[in-house]
PDB file of N, CA and C in Angstrom:
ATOM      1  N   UNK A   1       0.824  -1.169   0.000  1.00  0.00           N
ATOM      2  CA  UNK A   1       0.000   0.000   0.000  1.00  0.00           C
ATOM      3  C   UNK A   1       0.884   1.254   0.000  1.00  0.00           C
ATOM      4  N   UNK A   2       0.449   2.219  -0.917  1.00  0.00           N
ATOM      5  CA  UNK A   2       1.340   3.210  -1.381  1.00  0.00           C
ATOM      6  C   UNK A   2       0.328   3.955  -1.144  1.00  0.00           C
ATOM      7  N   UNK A   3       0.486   5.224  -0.223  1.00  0.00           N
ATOM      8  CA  UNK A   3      -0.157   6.768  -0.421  1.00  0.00           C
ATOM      9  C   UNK A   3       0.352   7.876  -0.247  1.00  0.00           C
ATOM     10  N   UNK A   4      -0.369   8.876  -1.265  1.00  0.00           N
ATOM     11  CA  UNK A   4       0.595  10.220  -1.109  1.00  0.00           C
ATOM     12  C   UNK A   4      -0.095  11.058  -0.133  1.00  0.00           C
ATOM     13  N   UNK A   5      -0.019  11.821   0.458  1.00  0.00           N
ATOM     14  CA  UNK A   5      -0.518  12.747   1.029  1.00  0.00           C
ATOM     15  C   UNK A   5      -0.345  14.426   0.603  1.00  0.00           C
ATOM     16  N   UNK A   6      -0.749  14.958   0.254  1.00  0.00           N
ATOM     17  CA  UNK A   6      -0.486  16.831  -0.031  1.00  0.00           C
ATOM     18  C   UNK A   6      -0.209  17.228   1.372  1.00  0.00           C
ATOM     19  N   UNK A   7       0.845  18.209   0.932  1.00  0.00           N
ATOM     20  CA  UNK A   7       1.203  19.350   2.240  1.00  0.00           C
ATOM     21  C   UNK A   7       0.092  19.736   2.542  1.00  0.00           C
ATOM     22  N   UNK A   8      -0.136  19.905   3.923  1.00  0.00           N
ATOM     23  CA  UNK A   8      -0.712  20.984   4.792  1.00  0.00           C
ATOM     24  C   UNK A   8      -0.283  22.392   4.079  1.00  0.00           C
ATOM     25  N   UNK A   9      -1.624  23.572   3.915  1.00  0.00           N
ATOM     26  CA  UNK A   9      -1.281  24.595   3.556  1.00  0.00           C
ATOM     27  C   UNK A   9      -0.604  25.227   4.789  1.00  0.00           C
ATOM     28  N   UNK A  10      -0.275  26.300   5.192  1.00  0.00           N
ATOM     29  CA  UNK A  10       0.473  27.320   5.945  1.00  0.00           C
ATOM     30  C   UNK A  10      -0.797  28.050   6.201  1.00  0.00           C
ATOM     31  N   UNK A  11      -0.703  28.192   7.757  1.00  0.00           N
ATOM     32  CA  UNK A  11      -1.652  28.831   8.605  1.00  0.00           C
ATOM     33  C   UNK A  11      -1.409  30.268   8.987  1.00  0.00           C
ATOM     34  N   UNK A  12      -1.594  31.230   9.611  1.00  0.00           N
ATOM     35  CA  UNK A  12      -1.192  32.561   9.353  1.00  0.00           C
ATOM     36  C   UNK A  12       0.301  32.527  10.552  1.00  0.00           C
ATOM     37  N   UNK A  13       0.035  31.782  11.530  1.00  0.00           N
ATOM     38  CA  UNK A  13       1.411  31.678  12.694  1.00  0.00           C
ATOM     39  C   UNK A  13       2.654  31.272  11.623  1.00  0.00           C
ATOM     40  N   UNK A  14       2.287  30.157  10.871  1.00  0.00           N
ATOM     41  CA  UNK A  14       3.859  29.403  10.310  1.00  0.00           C
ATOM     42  C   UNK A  14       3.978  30.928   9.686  1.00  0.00           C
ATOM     43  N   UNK A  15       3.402  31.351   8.568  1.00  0.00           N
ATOM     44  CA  UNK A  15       4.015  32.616   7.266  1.00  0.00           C
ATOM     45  C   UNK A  15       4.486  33.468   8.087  1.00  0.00           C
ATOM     46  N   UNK A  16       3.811  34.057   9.233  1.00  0.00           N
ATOM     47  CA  UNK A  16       4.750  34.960  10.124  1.00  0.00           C
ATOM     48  C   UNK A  16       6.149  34.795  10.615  1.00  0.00           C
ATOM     49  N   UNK A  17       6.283  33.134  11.707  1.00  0.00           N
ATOM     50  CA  UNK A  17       7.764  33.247  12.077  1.00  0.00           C
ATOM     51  C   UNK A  17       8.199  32.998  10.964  1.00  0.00           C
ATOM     52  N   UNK A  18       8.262  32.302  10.018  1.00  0.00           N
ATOM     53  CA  UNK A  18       8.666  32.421   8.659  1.00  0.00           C
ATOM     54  C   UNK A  18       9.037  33.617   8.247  1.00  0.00           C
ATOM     55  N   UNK A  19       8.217  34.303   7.921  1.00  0.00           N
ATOM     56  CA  UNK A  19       8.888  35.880   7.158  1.00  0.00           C
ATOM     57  C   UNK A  19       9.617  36.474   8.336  1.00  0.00           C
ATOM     58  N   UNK A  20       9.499  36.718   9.987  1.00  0.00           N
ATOM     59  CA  UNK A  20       9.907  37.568  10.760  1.00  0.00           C
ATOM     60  C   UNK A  20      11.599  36.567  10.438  1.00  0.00           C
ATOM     61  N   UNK A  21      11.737  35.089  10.721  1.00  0.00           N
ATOM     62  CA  UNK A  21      13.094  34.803  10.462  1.00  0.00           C
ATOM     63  C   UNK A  21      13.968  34.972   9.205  1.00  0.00           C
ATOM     64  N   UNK A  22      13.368  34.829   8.222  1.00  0.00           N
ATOM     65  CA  UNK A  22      14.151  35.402   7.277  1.00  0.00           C
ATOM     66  C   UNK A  22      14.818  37.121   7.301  1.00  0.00           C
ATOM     67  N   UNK A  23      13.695  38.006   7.448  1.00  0.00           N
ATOM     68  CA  UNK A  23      14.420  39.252   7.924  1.00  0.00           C
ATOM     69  C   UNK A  23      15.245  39.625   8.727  1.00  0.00           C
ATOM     70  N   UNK A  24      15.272  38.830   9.809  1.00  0.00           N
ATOM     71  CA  UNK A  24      15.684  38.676  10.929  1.00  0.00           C
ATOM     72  C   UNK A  24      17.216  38.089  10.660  1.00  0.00           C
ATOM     73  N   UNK A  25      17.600  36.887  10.257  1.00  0.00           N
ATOM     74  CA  UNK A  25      18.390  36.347   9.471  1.00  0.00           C
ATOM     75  C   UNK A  25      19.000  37.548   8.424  1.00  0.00           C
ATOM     76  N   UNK A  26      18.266  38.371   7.689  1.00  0.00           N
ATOM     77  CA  UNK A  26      18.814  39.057   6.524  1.00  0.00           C
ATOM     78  C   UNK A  26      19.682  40.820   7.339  1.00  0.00           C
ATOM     79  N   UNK A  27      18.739  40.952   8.533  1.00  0.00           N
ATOM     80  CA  UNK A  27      19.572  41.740   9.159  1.00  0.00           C
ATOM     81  C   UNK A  27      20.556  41.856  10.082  1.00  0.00           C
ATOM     82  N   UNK A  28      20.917  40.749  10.231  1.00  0.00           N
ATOM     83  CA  UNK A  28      21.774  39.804  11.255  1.00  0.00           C
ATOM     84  C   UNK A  28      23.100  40.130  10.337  1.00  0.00           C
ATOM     85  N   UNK A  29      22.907  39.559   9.125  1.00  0.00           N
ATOM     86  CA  UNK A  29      23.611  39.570   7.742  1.00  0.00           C
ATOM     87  C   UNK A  29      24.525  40.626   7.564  1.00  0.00           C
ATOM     88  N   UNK A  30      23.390  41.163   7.258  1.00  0.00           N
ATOM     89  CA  UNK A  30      23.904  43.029   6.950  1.00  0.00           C
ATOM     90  C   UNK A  30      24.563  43.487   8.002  1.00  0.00           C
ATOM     91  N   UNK A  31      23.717  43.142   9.564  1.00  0.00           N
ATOM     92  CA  UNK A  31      24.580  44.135  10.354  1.00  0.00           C
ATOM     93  C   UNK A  31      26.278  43.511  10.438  1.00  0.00           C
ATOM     94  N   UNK A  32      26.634  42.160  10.529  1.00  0.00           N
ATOM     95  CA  UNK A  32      28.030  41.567  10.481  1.00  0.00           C
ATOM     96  C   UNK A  32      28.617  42.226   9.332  1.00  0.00           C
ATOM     97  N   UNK A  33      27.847  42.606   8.244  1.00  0.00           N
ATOM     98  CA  UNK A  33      28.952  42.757   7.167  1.00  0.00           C
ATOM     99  C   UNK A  33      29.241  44.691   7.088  1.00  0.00           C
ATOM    100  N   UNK A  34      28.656  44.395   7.799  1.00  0.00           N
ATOM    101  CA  UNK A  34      29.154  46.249   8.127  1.00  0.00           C
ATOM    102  C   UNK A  34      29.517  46.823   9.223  1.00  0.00           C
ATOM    103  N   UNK A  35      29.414  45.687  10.184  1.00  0.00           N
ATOM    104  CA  UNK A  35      30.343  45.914  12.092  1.00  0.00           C
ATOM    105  C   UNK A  35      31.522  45.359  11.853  1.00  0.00           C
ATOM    106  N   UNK A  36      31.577  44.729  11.200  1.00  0.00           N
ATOM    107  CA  UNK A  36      32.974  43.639  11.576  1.00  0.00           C
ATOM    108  C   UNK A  36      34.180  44.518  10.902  1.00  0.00           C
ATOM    109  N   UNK A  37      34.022  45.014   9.887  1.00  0.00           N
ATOM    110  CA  UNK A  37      34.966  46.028   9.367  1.00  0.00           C
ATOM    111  C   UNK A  37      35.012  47.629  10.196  1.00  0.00           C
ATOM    112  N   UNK A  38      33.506  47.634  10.645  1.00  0.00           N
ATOM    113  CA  UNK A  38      33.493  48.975  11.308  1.00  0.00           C
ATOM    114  C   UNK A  38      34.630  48.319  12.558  1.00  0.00           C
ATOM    115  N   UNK A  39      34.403  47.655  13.046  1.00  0.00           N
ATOM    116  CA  UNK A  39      34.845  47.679  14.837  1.00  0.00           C
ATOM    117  C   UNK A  39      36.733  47.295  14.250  1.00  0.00           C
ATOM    118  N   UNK A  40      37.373  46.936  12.975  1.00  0.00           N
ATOM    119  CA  UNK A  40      38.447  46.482  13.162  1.00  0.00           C
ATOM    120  C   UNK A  40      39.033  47.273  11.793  1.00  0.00           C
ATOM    121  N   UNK A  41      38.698  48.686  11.634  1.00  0.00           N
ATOM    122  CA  UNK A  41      39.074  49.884  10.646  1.00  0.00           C
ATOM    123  C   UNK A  41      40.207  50.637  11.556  1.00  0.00           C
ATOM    124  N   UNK A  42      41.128  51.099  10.731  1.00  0.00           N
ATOM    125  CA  UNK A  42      41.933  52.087  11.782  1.00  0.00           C
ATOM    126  C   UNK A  42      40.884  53.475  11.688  1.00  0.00           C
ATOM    127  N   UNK A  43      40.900  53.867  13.027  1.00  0.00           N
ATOM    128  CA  UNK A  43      39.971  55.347  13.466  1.00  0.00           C
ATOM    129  C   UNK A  43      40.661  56.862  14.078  1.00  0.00           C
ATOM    130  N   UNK A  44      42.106  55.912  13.862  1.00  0.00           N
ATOM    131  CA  UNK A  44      42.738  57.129  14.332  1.00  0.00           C
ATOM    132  C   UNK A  44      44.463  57.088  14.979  1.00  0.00           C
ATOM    133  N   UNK A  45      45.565  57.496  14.429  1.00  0.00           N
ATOM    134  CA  UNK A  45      46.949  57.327  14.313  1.00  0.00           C
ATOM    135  C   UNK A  45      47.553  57.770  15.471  1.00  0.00           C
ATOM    136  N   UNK A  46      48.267  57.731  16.413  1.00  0.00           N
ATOM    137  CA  UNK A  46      48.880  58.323  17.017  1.00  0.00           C
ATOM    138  C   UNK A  46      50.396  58.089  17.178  1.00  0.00           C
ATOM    139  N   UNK A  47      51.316  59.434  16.699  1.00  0.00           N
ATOM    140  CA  UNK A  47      52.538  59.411  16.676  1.00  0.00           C
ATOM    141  C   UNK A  47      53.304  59.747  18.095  1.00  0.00           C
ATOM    142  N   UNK A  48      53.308  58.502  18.885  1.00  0.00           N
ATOM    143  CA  UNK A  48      54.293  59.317  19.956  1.00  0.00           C
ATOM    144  C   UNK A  48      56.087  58.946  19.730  1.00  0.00           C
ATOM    145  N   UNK A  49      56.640  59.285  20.994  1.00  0.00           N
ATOM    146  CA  UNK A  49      58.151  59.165  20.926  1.00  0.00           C
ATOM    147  C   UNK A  49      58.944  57.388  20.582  1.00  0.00           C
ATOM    148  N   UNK A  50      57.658  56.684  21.150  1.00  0.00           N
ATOM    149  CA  UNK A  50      58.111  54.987  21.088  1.00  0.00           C
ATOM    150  C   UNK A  50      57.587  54.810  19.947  1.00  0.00           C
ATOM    151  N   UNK A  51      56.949  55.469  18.607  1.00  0.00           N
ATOM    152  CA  UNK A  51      56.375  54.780  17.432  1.00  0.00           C
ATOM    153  C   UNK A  51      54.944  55.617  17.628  1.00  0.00           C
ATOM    154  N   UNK A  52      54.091  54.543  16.686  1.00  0.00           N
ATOM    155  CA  UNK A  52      53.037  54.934  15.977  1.00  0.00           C
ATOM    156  C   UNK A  52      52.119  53.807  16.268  1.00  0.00           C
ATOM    157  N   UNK A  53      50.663  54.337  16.903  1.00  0.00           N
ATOM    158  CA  UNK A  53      50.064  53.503  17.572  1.00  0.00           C
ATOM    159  C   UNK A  53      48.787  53.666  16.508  1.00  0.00           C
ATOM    160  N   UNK A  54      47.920  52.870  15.938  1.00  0.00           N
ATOM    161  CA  UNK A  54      46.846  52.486  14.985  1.00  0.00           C
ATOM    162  C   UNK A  54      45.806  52.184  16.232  1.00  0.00           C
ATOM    163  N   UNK A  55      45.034  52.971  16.251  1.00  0.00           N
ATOM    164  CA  UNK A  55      43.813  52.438  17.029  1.00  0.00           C
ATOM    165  C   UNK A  55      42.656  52.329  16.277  1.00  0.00           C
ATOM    166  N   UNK A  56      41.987  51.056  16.906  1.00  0.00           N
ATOM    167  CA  UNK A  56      40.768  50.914  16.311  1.00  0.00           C
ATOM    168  C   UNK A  56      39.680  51.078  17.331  1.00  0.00           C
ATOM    169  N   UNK A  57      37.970  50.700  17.040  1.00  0.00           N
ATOM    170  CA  UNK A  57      37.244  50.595  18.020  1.00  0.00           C
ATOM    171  C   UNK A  57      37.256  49.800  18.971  1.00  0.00           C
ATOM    172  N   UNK A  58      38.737  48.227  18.730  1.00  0.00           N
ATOM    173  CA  UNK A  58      38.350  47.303  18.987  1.00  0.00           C
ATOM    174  C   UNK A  58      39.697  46.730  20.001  1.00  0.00           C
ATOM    175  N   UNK A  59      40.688  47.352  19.103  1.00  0.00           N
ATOM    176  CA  UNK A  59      42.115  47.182  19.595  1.00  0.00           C
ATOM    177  C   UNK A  59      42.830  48.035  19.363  1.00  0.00           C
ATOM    178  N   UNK A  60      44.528  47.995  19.549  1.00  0.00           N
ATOM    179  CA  UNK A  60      45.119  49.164  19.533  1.00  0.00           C
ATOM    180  C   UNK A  60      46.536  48.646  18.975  1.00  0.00           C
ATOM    181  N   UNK A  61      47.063  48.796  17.616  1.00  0.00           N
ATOM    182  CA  UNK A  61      48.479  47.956  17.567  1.00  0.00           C
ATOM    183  C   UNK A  61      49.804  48.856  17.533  1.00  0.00           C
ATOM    184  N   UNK A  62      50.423  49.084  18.112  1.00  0.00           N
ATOM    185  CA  UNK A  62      51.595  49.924  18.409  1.00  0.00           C
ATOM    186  C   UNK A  62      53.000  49.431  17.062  1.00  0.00           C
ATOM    187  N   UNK A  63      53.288  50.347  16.361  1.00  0.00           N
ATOM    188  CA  UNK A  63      54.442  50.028  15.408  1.00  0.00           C
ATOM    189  C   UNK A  63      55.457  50.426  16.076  1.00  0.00           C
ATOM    190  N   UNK A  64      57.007  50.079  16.758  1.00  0.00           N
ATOM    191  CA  UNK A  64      58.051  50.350  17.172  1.00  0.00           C
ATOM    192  C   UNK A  64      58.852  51.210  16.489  1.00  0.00           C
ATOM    193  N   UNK A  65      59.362  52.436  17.351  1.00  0.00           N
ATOM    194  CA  UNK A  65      60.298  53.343  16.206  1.00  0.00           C
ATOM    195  C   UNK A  65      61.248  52.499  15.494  1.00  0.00           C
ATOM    196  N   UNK A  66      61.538  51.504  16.138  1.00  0.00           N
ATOM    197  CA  UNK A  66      62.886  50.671  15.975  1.00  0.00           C
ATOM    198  C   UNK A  66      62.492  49.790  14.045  1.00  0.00           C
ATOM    199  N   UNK A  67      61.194  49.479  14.024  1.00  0.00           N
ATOM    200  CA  UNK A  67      60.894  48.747  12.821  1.00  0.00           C
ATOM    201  C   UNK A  67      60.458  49.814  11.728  1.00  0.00           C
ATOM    202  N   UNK A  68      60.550  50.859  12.181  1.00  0.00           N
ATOM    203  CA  UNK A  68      59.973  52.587  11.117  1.00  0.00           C
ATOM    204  C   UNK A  68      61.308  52.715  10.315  1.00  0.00           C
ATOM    205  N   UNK A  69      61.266  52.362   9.170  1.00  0.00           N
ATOM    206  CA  UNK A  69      62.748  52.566   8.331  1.00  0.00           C
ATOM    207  C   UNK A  69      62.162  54.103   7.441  1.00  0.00           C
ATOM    208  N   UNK A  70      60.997  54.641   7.310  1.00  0.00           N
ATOM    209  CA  UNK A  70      60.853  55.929   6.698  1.00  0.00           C
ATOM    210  C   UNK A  70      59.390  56.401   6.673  1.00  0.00           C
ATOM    211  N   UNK A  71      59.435  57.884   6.693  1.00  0.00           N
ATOM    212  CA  UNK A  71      57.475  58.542   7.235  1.00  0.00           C
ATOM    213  C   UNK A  71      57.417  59.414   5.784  1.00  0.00           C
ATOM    214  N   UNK A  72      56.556  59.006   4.972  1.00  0.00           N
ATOM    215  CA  UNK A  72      56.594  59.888   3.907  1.00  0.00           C
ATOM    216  C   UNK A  72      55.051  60.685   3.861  1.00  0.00           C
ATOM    217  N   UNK A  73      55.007  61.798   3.345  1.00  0.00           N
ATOM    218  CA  UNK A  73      53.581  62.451   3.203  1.00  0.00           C
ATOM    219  C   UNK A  73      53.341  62.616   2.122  1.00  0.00           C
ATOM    220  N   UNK A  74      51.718  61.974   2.206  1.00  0.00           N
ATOM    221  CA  UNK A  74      51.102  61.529   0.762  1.00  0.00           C
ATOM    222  C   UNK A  74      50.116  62.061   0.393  1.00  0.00           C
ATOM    223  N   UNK A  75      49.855  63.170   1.357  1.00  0.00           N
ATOM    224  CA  UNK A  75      48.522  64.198   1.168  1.00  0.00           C
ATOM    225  C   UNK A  75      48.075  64.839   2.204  1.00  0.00           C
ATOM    226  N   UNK A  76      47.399  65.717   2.176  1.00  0.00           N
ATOM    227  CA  UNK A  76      46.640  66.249   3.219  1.00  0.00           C
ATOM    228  C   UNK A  76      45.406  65.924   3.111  1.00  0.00           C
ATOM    229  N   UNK A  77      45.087  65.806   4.540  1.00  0.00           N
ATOM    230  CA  UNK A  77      43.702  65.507   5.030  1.00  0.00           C
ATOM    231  C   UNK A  77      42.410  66.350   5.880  1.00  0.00           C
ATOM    232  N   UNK A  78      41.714  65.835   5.997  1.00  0.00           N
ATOM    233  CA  UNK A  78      40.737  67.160   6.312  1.00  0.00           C
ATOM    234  C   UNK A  78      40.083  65.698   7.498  1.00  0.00           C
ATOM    235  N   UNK A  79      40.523  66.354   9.509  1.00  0.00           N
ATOM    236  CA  UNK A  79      40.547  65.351  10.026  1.00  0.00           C
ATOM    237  C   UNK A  79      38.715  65.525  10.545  1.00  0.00           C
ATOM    238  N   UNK A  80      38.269  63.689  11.211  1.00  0.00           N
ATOM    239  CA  UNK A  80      36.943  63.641  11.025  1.00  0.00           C
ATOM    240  C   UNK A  80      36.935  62.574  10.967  1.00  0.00           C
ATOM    241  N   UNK A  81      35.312  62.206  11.455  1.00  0.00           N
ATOM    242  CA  UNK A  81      34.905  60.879  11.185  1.00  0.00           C
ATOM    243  C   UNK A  81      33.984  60.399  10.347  1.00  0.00           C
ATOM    244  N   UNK A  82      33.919  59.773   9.682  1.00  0.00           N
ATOM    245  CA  UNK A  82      33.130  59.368   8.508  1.00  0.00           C
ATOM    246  C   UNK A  82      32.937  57.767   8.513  1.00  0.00           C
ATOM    247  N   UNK A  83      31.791  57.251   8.083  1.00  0.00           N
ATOM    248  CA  UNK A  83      31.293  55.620   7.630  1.00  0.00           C
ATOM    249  C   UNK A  83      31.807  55.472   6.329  1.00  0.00           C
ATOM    250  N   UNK A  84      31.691  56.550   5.731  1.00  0.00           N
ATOM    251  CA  UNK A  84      32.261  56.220   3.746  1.00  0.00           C
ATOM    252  C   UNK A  84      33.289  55.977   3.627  1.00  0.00           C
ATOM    253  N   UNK A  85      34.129  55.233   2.595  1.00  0.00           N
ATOM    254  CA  UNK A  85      35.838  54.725   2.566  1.00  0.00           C
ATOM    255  C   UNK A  85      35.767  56.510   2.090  1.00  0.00           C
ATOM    256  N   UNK A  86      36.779  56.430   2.298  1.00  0.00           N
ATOM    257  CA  UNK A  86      37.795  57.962   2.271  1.00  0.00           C
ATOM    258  C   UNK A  86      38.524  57.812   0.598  1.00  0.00           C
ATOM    259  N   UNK A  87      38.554  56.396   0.219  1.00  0.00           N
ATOM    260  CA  UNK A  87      39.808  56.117  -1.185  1.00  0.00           C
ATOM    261  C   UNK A  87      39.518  56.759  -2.571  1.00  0.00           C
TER     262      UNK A  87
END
């Protein structure tokens, strides 16, 4: 004995968590792909006497004068914070 059965249609509860997880899921998405670079961007340089310190939102990595073989200037800048790449 062989029988098929048809799906059950979708009641108004399933289409809801349904659509609320997909969005939910889709902004989860978006927000990783635009924090994860935000929180680990350099935000701001600081030149002291031991080197040159890169800070981010997240961490802070210090370059040693000792590994600085040359500082060249490649433009001027207009200082500030901005979300848009600067390039």
């Amino acid at each position: 004995m062989h029988e098929e059965f048809k799906l059950a249609p979708w009641d108004r509860n399933s289409k809801f968590v349904t659509i609320l997880l997909i969005i939910g899921a889709g902004i989860l998405t978006l927000g990783f792909i635009y924090l994860l670079p935000l929180l680990f961007s350099p935000r701001r340089y600081q030149v002291t006497t031991d080197g040159i310190i890169i800070r981010t939102p997240v961490t802070s990595e210090i370059i040693p004068k000792e590994k600085i073989k040359s500082i060249k200037l490649v433009g001027s800048i207009t200082p500030g914070c901005s979300l848009h790449p600067t390039w």
